[in-house]
Protein backbone atom coordinates (compact mmCIF):
# COMPACT_ATOMS: atom_id res chain seq x y z
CA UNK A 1 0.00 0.00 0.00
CA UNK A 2 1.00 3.52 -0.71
CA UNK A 3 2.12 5.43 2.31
CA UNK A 4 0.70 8.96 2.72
CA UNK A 5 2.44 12.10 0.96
CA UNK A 6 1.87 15.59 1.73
CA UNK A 7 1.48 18.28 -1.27
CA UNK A 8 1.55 22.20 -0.98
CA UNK A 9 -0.07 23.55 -3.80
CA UNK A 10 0.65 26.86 -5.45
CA UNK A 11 -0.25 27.17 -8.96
CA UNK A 12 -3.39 25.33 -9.99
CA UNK A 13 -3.64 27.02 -13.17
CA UNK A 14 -0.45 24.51 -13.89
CA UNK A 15 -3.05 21.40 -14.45
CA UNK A 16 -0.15 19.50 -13.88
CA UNK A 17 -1.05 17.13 -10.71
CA UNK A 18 1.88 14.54 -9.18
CA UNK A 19 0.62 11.54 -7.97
CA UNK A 20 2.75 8.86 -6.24
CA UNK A 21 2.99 5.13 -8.28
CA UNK A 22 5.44 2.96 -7.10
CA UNK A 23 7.89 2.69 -4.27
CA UNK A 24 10.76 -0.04 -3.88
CA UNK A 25 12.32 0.34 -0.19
CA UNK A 26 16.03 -0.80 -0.47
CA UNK A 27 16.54 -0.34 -3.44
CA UNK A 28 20.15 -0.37 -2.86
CA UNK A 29 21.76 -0.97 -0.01
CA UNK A 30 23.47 2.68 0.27
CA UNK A 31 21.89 6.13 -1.11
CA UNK A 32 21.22 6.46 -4.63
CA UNK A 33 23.15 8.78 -6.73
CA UNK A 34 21.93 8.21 -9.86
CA UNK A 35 19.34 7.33 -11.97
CA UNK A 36 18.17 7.26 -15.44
CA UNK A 37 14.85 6.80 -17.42
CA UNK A 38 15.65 4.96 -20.49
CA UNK A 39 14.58 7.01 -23.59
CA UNK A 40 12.80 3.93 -24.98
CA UNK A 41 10.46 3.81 -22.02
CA UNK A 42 11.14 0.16 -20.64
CA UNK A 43 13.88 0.32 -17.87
CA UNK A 44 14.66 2.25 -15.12
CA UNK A 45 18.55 2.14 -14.05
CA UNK A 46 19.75 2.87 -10.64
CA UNK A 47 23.26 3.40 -9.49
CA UNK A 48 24.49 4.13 -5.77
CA UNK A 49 26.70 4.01 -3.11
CA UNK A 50 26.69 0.40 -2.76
CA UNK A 51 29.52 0.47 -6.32
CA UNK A 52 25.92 -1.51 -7.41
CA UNK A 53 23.78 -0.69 -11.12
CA UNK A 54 20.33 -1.85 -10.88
CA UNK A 55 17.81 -2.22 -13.78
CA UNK A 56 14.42 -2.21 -13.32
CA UNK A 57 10.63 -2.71 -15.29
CA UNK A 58 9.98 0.97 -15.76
CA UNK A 59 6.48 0.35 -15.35
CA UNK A 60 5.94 -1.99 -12.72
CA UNK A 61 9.01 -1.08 -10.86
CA UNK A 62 10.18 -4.94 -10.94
CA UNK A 63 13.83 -6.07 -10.58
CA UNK A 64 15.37 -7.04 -13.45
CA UNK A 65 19.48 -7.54 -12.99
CA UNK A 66 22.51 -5.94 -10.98
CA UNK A 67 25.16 -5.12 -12.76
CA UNK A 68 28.19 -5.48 -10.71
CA UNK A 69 31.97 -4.56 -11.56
CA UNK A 70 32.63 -1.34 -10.28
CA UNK A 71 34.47 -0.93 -7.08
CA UNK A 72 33.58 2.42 -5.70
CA UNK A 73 30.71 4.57 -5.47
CA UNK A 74 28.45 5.00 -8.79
CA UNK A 75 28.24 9.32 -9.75
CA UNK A 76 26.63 9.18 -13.51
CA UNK A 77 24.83 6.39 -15.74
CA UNK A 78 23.01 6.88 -19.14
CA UNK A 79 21.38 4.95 -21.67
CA UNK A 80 21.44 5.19 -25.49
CA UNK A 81 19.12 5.98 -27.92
CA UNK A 82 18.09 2.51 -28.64
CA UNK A 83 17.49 1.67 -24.80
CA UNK A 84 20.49 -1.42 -25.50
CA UNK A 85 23.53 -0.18 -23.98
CA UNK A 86 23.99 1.74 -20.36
CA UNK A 87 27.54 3.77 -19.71
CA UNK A 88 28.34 4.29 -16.25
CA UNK A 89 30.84 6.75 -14.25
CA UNK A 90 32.47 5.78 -11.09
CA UNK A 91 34.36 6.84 -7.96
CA UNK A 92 36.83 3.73 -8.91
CA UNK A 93 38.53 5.72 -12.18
CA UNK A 94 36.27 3.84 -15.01
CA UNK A 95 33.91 3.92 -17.37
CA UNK A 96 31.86 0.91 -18.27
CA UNK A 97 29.20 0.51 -20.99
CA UNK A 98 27.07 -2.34 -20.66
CA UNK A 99 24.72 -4.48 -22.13
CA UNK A 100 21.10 -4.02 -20.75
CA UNK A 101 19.27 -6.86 -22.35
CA UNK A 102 21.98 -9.16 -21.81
CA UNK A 103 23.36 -7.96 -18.63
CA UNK A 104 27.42 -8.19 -19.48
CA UNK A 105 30.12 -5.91 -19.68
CA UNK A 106 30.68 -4.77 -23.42
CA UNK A 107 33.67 -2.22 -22.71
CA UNK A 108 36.27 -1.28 -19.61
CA UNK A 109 37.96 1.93 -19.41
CA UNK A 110 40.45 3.08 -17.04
CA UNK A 111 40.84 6.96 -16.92
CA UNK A 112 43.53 9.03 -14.55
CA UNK A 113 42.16 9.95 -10.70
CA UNK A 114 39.33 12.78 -11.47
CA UNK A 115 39.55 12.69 -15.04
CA UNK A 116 35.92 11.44 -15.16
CA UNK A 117 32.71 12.29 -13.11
CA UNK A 118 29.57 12.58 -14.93
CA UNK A 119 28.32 12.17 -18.50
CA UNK A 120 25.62 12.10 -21.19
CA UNK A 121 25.17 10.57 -24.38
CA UNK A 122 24.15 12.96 -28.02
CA UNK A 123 20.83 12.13 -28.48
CA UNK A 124 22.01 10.17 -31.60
CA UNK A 125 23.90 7.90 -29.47
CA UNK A 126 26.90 8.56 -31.65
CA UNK A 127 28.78 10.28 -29.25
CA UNK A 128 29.57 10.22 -25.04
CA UNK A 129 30.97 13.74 -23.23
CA UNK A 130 32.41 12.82 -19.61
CA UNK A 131 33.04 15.98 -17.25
CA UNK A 132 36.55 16.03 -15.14
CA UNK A 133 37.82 17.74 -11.60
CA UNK A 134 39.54 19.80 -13.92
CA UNK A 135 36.50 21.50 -14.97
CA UNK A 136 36.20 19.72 -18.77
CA UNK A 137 34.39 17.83 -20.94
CA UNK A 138 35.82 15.15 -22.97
CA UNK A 139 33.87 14.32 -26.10
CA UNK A 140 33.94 10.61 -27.10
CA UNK A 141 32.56 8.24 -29.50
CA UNK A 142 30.76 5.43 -28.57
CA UNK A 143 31.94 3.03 -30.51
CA UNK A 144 35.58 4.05 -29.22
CA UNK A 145 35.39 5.48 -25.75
CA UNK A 146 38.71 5.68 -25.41
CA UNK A 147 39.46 8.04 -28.20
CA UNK A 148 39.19 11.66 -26.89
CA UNK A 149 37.81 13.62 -30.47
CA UNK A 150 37.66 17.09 -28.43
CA UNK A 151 38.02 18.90 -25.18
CA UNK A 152 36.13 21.76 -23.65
CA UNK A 153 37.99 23.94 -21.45
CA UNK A 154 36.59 25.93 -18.61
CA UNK A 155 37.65 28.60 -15.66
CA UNK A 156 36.10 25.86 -13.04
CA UNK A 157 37.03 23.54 -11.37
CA UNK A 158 34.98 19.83 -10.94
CA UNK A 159 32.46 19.36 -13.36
CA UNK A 160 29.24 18.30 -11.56
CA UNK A 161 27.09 18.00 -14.54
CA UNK A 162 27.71 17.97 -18.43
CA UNK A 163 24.66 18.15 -20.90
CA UNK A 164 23.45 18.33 -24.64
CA UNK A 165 21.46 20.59 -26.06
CA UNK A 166 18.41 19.09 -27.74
CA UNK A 167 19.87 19.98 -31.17
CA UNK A 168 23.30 18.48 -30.15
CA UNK A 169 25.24 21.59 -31.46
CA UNK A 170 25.71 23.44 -27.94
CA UNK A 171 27.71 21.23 -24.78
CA UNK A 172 27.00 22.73 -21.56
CA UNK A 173 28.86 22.36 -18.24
CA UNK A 174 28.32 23.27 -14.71
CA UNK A 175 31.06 23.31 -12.07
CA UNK A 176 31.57 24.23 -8.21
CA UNK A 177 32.33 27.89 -9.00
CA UNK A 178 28.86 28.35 -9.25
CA UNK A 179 28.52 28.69 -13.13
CA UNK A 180 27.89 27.44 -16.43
CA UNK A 181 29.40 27.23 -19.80
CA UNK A 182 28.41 26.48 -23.11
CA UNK A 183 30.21 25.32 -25.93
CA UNK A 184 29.82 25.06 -29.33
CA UNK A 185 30.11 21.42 -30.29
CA UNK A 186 31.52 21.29 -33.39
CA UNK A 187 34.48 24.23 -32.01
CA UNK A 188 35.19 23.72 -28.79
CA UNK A 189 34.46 27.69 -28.44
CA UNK A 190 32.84 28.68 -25.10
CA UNK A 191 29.74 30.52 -26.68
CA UNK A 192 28.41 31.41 -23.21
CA UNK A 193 29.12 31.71 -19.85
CA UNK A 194 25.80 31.65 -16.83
CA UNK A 195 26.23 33.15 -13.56
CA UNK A 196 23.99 34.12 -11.07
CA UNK A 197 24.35 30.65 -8.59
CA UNK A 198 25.00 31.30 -5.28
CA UNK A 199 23.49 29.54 -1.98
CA UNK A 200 20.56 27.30 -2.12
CA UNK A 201 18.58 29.26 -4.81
CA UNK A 202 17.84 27.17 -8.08
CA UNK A 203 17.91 28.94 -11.11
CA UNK A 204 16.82 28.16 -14.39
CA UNK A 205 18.60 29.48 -17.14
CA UNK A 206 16.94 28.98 -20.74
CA UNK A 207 19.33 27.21 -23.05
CA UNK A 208 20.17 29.50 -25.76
CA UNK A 209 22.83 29.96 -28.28
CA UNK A 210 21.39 33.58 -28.67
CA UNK A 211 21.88 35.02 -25.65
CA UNK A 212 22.53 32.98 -22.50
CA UNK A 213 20.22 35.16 -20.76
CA UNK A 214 18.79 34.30 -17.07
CA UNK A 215 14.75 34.25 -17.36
CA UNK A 216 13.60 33.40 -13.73
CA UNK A 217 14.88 33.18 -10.69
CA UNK A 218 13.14 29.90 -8.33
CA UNK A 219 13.48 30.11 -4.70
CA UNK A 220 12.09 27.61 -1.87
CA UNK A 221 14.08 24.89 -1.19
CA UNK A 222 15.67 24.84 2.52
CA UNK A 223 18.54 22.85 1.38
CA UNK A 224 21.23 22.59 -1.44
CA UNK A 225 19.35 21.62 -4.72
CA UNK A 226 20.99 18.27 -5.79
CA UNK A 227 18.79 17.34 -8.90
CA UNK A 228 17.05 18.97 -12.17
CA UNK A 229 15.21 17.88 -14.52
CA UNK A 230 12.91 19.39 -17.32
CA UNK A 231 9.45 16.86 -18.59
CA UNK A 232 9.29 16.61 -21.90
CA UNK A 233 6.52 18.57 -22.38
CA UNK A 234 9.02 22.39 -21.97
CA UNK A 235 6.58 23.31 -19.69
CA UNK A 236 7.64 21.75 -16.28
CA UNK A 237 11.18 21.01 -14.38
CA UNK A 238 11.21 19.10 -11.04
CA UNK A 239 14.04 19.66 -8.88
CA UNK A 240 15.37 17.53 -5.24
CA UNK A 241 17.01 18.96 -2.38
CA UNK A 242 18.69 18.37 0.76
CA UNK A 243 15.65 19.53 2.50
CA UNK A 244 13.94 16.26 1.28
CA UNK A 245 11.85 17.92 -0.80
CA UNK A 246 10.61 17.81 -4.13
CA UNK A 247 9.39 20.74 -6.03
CA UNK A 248 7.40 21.20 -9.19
CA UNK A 249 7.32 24.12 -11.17
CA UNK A 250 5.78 25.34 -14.45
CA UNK A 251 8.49 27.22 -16.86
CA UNK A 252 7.55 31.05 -17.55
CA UNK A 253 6.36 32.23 -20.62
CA UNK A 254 7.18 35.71 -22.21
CA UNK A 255 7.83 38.16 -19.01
CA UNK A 256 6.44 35.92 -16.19
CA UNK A 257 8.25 34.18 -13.61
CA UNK A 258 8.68 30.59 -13.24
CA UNK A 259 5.67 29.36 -10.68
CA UNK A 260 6.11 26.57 -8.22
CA UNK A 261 3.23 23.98 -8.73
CA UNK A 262 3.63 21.37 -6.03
CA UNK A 263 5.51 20.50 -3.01
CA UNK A 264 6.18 16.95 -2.16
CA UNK A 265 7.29 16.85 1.58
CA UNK A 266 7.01 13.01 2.58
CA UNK A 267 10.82 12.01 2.29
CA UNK A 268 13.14 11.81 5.12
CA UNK A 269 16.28 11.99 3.31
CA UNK A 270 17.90 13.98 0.68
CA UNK A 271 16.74 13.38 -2.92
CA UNK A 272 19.30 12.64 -5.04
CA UNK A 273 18.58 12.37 -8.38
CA UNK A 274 15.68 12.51 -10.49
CA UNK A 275 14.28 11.55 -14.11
CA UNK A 276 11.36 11.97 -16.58
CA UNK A 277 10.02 9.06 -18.71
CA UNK A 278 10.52 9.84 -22.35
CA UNK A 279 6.62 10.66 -22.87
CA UNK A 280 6.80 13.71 -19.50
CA UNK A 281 4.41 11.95 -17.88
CA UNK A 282 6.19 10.50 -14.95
CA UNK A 283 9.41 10.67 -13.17
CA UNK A 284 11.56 8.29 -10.86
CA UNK A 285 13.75 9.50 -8.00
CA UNK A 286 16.34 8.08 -5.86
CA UNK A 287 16.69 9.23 -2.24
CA UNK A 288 19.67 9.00 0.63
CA UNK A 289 18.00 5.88 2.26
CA UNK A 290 17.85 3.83 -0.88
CA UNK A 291 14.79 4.75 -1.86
CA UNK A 292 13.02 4.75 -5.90
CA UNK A 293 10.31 6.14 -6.00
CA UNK A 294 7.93 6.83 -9.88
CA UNK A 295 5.60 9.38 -9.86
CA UNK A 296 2.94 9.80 -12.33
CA UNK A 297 2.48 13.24 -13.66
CA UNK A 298 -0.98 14.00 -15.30
């Protein structure tokens, strides 16, 4: 049975209502620090503390597999275009891209001590970009992960989070100096640079080749903001914090601020990481007590 949630509402306008689905308890046996939606719509993977990947049903929230291999903590995983192969990022100096379906290793990579700590795939598939404690982004092709084919250079330091634009021709990083950059893809010229981080405050900056302008400000959480993510639709963006709390807000239009939609206040731990099915409909987080939870969003 469910267990009860609380919701603060502040925008009903939104029509967007969240609505818990499942819930898998110990999930992992450590906190989850990453988790991805695949973008064919049939698994959920899970990655944490534990050095553990877990696949699971996306939507009955059964266990499938564990992938095991890595020795240290799991910090990024992502799935291909096709939904076949998963690449994941570890504490332990590797990369590893795996077989979903099958469940083996396909490829092993050792990289040098903070050369690697996130990444994404293009939307193609084509092509991997892993961010560094140097504050780059390596660009690499999937069917040769070694090979480096470019680097993006920043003034930061640690890259926490590296990400494509939709169109694939614009590479944007964010560090711990409290700003982002974007690069052209094709390049390696930083087009932009995005400041205005500082504190707990999320903000979300519109991703634009045009002008890299800031077009709302969010406030609300209590805590550091550890997640992001935007539904397919363009219209909403979740976010997780070390408060516990998950927020929902509806993207401005024209001169308007960005509105917060709904509070979810029944965790008891930070949430981690969060992300949206491929249709925007629903979204999976993982929490600091090894929690998954899905959430349908109608």
């Amino acid at each position: 049975m469910l267990k009860s949630y609380v919701f603060s509402r502040r925008e009903a306008s939104s029509g967007l209502q969240i609505t818990p689905a499942i819930e898998k308890q110990k999930a992992h046996k450590a906190p989850i620090w990453a988790v991805r939606w695949s973008p064919t719509g049939n698994v959920v993977a899970s990655g944490g503390l534990d050095n553990e990947i877990k696949i699971w049903d996306a939507e009955t929230g059964d266990y499938y597999r564990t992938l095991e291999g890595h020795i240290l903590a799991i910090t990024g995983l992502d799935i291909n275009a096709t939904g076949e192969a998963l690449i994941s990022i570890s504490f332990d100096n590797t990369i590893k891209k795996w077989s979903i379906l099958e469940g083996v290793l396909i490829n092993d990579i050792e990289t040098k001590p903070g050369k690697v700590c996130c990444g994404q795939y293009t939307k193609d598939g084509n092509y991997f970009a892993t961010a560094s404690q140097q504050g780059t982004i390596d660009l690499r092709k999937d069917s040769n992960l070694e090979e480096i084919i470019r680097t993006y250079t920043s003034e930061g330091k640690y890259g926490l989070c590296c990400r494509f634009s939709p169109d694939n021709t614009v590479l944007a990083l964010g560090t711990d100096n409290d700003k982002i950059y974007l690069f052209d893809v094709e390049s390696a010229r930083m087009v932009h640079k995005l400041t205005g981080h500082s504190g707990n405050p999320i903000l979300f900056d519109k991703f634009s080749r045009k002008h890299g302008n800031q077009i709302s400000k969010c406030t609300g959480h209590e805590g550091y903001v550890m997640c992001v993510a935007a539904a397919g639709d363009n219209k909403h963006f979740v976010s997780g914090s070390s408060d516990c709390k998950i927020k929902l807000w509806q993207l401005p239009e024209k001169n308007e601020k960005a509105q917060l939609v709904e509070t979810i206040e029944e965790h008891k731990e930070a949430v981690s990481c969060i992300s949206w099915n491929p249709d925007g409909n629903k979204f999976v987080i993982g929490t600091d007590n090894f929690l998954l939870k899905w959430y349908s969003a109608i």
